[in-house]
N, C-alpha and C. Protein backbone atom coordinates (compact mmCIF):
# COMPACT_ATOMS: atom_id res chain seq x y z
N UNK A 1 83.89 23.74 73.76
CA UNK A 1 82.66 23.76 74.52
C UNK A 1 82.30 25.22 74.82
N UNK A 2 81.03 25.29 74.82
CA UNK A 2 80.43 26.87 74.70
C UNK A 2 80.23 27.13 76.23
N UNK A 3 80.67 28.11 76.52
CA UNK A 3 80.44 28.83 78.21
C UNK A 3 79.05 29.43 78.17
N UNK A 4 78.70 28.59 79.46
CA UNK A 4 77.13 28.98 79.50
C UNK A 4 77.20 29.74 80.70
N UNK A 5 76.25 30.82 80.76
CA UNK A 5 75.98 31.68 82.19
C UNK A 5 74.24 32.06 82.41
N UNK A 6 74.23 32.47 83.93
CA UNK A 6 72.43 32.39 83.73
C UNK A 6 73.01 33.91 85.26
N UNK A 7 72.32 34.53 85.03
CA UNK A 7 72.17 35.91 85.43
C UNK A 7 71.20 36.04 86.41
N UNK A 8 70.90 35.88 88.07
CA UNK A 8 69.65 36.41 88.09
C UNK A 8 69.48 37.74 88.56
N UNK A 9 70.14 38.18 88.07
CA UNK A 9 69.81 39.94 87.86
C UNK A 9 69.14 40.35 86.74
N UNK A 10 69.24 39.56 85.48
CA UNK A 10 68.45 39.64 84.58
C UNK A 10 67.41 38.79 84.29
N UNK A 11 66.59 38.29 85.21
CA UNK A 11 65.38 37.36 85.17
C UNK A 11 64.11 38.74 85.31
N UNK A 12 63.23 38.51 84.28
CA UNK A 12 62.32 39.17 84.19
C UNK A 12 61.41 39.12 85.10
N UNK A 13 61.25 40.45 86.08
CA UNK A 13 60.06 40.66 86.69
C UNK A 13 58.79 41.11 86.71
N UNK A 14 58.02 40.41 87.83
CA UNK A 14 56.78 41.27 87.68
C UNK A 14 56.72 42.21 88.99
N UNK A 15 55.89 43.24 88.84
CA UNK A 15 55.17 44.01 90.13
C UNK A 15 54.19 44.12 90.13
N UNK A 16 53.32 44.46 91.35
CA UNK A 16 52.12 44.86 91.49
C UNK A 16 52.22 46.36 91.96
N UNK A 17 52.01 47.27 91.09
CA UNK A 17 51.60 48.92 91.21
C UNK A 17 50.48 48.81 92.71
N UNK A 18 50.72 49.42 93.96
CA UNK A 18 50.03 49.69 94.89
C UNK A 18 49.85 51.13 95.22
N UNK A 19 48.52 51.81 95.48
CA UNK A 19 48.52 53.03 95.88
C UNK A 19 48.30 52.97 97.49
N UNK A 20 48.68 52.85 98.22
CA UNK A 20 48.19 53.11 99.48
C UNK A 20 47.31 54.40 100.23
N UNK A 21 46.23 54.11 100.73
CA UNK A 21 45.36 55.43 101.32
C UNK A 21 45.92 56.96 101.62
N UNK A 22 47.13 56.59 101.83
CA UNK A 22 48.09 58.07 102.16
C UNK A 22 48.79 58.44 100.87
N UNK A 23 48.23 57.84 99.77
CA UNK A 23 48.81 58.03 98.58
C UNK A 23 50.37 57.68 98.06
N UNK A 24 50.88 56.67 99.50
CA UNK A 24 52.78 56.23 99.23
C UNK A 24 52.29 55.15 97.84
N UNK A 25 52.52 55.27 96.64
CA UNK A 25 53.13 54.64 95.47
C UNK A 25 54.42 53.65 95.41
N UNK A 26 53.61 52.02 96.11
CA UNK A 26 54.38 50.94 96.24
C UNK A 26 54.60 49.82 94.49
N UNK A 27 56.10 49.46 94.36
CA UNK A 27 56.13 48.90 93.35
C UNK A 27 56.29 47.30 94.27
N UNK A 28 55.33 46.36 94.58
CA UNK A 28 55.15 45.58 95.09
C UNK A 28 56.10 43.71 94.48
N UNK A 29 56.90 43.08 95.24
CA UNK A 29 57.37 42.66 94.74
C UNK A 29 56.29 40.99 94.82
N UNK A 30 57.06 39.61 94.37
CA UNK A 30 56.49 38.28 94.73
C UNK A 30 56.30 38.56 96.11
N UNK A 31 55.70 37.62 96.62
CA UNK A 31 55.81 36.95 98.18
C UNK A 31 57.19 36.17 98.63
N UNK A 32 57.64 36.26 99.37
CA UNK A 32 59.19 35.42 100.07
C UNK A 32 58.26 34.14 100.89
N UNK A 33 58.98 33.22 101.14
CA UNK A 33 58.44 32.04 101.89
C UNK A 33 58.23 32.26 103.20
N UNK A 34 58.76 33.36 103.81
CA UNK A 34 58.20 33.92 104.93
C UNK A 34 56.75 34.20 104.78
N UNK A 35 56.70 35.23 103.51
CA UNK A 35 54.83 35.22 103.30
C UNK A 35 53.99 34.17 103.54
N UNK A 36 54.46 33.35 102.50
CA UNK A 36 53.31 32.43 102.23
C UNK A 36 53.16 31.60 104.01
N UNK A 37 54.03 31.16 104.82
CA UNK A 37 53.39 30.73 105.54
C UNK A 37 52.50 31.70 106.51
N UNK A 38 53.19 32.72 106.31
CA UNK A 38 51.73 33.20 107.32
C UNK A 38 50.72 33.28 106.38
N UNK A 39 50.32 33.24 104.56
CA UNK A 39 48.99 33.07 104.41
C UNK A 39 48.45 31.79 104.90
N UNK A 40 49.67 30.82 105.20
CA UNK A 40 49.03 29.16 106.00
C UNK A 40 48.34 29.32 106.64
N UNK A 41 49.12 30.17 107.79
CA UNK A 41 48.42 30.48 109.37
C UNK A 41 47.38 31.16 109.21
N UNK A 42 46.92 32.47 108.43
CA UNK A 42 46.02 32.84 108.08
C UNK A 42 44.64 31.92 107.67
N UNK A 43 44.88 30.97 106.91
CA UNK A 43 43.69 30.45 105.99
C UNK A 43 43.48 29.47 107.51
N UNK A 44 44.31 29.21 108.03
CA UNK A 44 43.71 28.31 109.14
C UNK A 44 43.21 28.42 110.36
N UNK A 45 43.21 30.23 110.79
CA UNK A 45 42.71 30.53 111.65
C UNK A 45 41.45 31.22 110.73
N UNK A 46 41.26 31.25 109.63
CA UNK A 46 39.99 31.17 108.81
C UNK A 46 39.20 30.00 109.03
N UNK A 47 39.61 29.49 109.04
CA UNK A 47 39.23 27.90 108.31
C UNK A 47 38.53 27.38 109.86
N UNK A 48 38.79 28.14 111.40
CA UNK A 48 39.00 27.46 112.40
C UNK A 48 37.47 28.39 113.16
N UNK A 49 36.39 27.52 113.18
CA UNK A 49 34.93 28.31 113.75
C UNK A 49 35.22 28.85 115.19
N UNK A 50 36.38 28.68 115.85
CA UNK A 50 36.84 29.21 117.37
C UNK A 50 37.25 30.30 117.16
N UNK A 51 38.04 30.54 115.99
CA UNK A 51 39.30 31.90 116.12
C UNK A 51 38.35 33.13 116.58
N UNK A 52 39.49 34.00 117.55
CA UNK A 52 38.92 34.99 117.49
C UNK A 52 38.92 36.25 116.46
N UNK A 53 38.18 36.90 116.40
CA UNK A 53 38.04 37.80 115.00
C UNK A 53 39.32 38.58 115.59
N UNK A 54 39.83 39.12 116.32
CA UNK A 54 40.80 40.05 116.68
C UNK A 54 42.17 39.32 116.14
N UNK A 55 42.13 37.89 116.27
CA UNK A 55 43.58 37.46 116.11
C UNK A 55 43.52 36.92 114.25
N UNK A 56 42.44 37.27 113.46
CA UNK A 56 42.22 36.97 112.25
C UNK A 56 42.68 37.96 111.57
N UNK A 57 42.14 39.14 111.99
CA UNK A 57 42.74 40.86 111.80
C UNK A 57 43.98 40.79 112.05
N UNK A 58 44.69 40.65 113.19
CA UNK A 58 45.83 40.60 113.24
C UNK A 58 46.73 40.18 112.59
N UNK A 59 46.27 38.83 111.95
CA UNK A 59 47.02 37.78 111.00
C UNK A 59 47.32 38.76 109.87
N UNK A 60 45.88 38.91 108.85
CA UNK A 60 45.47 39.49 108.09
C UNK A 60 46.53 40.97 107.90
N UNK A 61 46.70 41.67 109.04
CA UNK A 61 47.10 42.77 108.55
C UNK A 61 48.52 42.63 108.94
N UNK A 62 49.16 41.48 109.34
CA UNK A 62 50.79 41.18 109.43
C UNK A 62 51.08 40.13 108.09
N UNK A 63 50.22 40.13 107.14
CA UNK A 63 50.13 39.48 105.95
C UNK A 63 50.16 40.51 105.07
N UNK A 64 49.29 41.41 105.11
CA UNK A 64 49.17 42.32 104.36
C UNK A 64 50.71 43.28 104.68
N UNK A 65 51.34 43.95 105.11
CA UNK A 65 52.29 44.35 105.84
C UNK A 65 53.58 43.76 105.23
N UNK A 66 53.64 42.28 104.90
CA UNK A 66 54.99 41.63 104.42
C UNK A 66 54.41 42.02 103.19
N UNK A 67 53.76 42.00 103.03
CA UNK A 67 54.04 41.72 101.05
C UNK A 67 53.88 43.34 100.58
N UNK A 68 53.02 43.96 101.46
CA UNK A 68 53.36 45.58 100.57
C UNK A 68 54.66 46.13 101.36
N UNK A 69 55.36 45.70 102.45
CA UNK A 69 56.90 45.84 102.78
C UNK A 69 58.22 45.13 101.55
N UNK A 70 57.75 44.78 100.96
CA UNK A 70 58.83 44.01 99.90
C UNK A 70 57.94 44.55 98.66
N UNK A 71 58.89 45.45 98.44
CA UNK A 71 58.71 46.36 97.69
C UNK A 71 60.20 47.07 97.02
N UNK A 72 60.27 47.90 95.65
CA UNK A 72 61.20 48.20 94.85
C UNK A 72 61.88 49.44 95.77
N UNK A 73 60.22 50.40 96.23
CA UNK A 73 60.90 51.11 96.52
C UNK A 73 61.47 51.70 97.95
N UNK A 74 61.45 50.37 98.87
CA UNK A 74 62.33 50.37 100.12
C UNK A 74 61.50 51.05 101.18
N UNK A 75 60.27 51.31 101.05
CA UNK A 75 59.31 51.75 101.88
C UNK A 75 58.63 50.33 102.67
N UNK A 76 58.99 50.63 104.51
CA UNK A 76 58.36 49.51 105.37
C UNK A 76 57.32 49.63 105.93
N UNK A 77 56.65 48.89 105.73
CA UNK A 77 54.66 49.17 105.99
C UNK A 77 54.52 48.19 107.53
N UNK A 78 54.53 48.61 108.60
CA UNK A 78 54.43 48.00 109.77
C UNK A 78 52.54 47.25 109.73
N UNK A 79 52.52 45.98 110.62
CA UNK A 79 51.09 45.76 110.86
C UNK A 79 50.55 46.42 111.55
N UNK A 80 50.76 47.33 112.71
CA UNK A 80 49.95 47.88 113.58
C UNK A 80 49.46 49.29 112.64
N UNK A 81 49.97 49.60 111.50
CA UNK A 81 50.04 50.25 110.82
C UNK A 81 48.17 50.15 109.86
N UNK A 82 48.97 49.03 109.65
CA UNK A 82 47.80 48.50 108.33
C UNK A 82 46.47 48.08 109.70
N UNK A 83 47.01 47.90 110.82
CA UNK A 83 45.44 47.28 111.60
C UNK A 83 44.85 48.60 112.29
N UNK A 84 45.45 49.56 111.50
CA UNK A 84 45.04 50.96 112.32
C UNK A 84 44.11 51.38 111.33
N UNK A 85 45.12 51.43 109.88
CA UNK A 85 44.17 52.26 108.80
C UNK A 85 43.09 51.62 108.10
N UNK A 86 43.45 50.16 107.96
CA UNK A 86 42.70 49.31 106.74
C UNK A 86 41.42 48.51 108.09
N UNK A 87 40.37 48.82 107.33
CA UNK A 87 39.62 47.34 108.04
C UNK A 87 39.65 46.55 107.12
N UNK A 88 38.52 45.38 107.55
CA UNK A 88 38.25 44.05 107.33
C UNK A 88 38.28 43.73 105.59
N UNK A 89 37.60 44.19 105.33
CA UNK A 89 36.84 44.31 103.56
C UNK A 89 37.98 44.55 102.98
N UNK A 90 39.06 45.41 103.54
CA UNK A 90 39.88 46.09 102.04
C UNK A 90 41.01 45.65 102.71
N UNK A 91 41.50 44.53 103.98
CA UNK A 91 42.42 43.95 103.71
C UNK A 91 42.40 42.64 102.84
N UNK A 92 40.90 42.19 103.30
CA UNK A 92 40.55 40.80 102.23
C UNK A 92 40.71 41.21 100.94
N UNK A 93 40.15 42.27 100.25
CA UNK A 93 40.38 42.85 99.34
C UNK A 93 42.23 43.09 98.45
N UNK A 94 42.46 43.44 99.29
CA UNK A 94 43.89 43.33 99.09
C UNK A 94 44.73 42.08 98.89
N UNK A 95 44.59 41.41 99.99
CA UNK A 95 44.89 39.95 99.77
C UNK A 95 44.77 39.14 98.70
N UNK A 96 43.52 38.71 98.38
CA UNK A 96 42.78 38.50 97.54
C UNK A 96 42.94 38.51 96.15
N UNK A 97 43.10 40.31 95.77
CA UNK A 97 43.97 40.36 94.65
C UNK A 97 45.58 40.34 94.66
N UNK A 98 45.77 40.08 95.70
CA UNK A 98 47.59 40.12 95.64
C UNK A 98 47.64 38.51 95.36
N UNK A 99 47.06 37.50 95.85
CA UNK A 99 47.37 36.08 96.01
C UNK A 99 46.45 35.92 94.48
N UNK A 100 45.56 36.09 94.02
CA UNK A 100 44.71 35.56 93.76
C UNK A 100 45.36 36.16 91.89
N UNK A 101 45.44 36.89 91.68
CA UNK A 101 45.84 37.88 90.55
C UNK A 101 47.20 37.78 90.27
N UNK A 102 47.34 38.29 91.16
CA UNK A 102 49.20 39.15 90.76
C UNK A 102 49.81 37.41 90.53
N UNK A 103 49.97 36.60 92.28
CA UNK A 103 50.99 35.73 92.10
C UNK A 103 50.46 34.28 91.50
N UNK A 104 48.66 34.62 91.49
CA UNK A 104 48.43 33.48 90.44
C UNK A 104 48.69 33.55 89.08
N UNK A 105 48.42 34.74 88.66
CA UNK A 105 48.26 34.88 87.32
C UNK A 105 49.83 34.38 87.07
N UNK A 106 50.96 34.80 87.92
CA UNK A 106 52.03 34.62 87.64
C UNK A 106 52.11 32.87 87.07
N UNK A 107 51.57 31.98 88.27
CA UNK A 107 51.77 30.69 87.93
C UNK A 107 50.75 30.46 87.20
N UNK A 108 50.08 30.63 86.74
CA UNK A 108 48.93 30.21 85.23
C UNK A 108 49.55 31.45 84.16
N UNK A 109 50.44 31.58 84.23
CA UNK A 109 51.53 32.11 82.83
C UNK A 109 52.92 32.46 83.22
N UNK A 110 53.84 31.75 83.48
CA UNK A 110 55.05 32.08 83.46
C UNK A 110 55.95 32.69 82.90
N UNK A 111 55.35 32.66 81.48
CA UNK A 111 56.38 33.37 80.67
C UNK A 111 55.75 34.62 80.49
């Protein structure tokens, strides 16, 4: 019988190349399941005609914050950080193409 082994150190990745405004050069990794639920909480204080815009931003830029914090190259991007430098437009922006691009494209082509 043939010895089988599966490696995941050698499972092929992807990144998303990020430049950040201060010019730090992030090699951006997937989302962890920590992410995705705060994009939950996110889309639902979207989704919710009460929310206040302050606690949408907030969401938004502690969303934005995990996923350019998980990263190759060990650089931690705080939210008060991102709700200082980034407004509205270019965190959606960001988002957007991080969910929408990077980790879709991932699942509409796996290999």
């Amino acid at each position: 019988m043939a010895n089988l082994s599966f490696n995941f150190n050698k499972i092929k990745r992807t990144y998303l190349n990020v430049t950040l405004k201060d010019g730090t050069a992030l090699q951006v990794k997937m989302p962890t399941k920590n992410t995705f639920g705060k994009v939950q909480a996110l889309n639902r204080l979207q989704d919710d005609e009460n929310a206040d815009v302050a606690d949408v931003m907030d969401t938004m830029a502690a969303v934005m914050a995990d996923c350019l914090s998980n990263n190759l190259n060990g650089v931690r991007v705080k939210a008060e950080q991102i709700a200082e430098e980034y407004d509205i437009e270019e965190m959606t922006a960001f988002i957007g193409e991080y969910y929408e691009k990077f980790v879709g494209g991932l699942q509409n082509n796996p290999n």
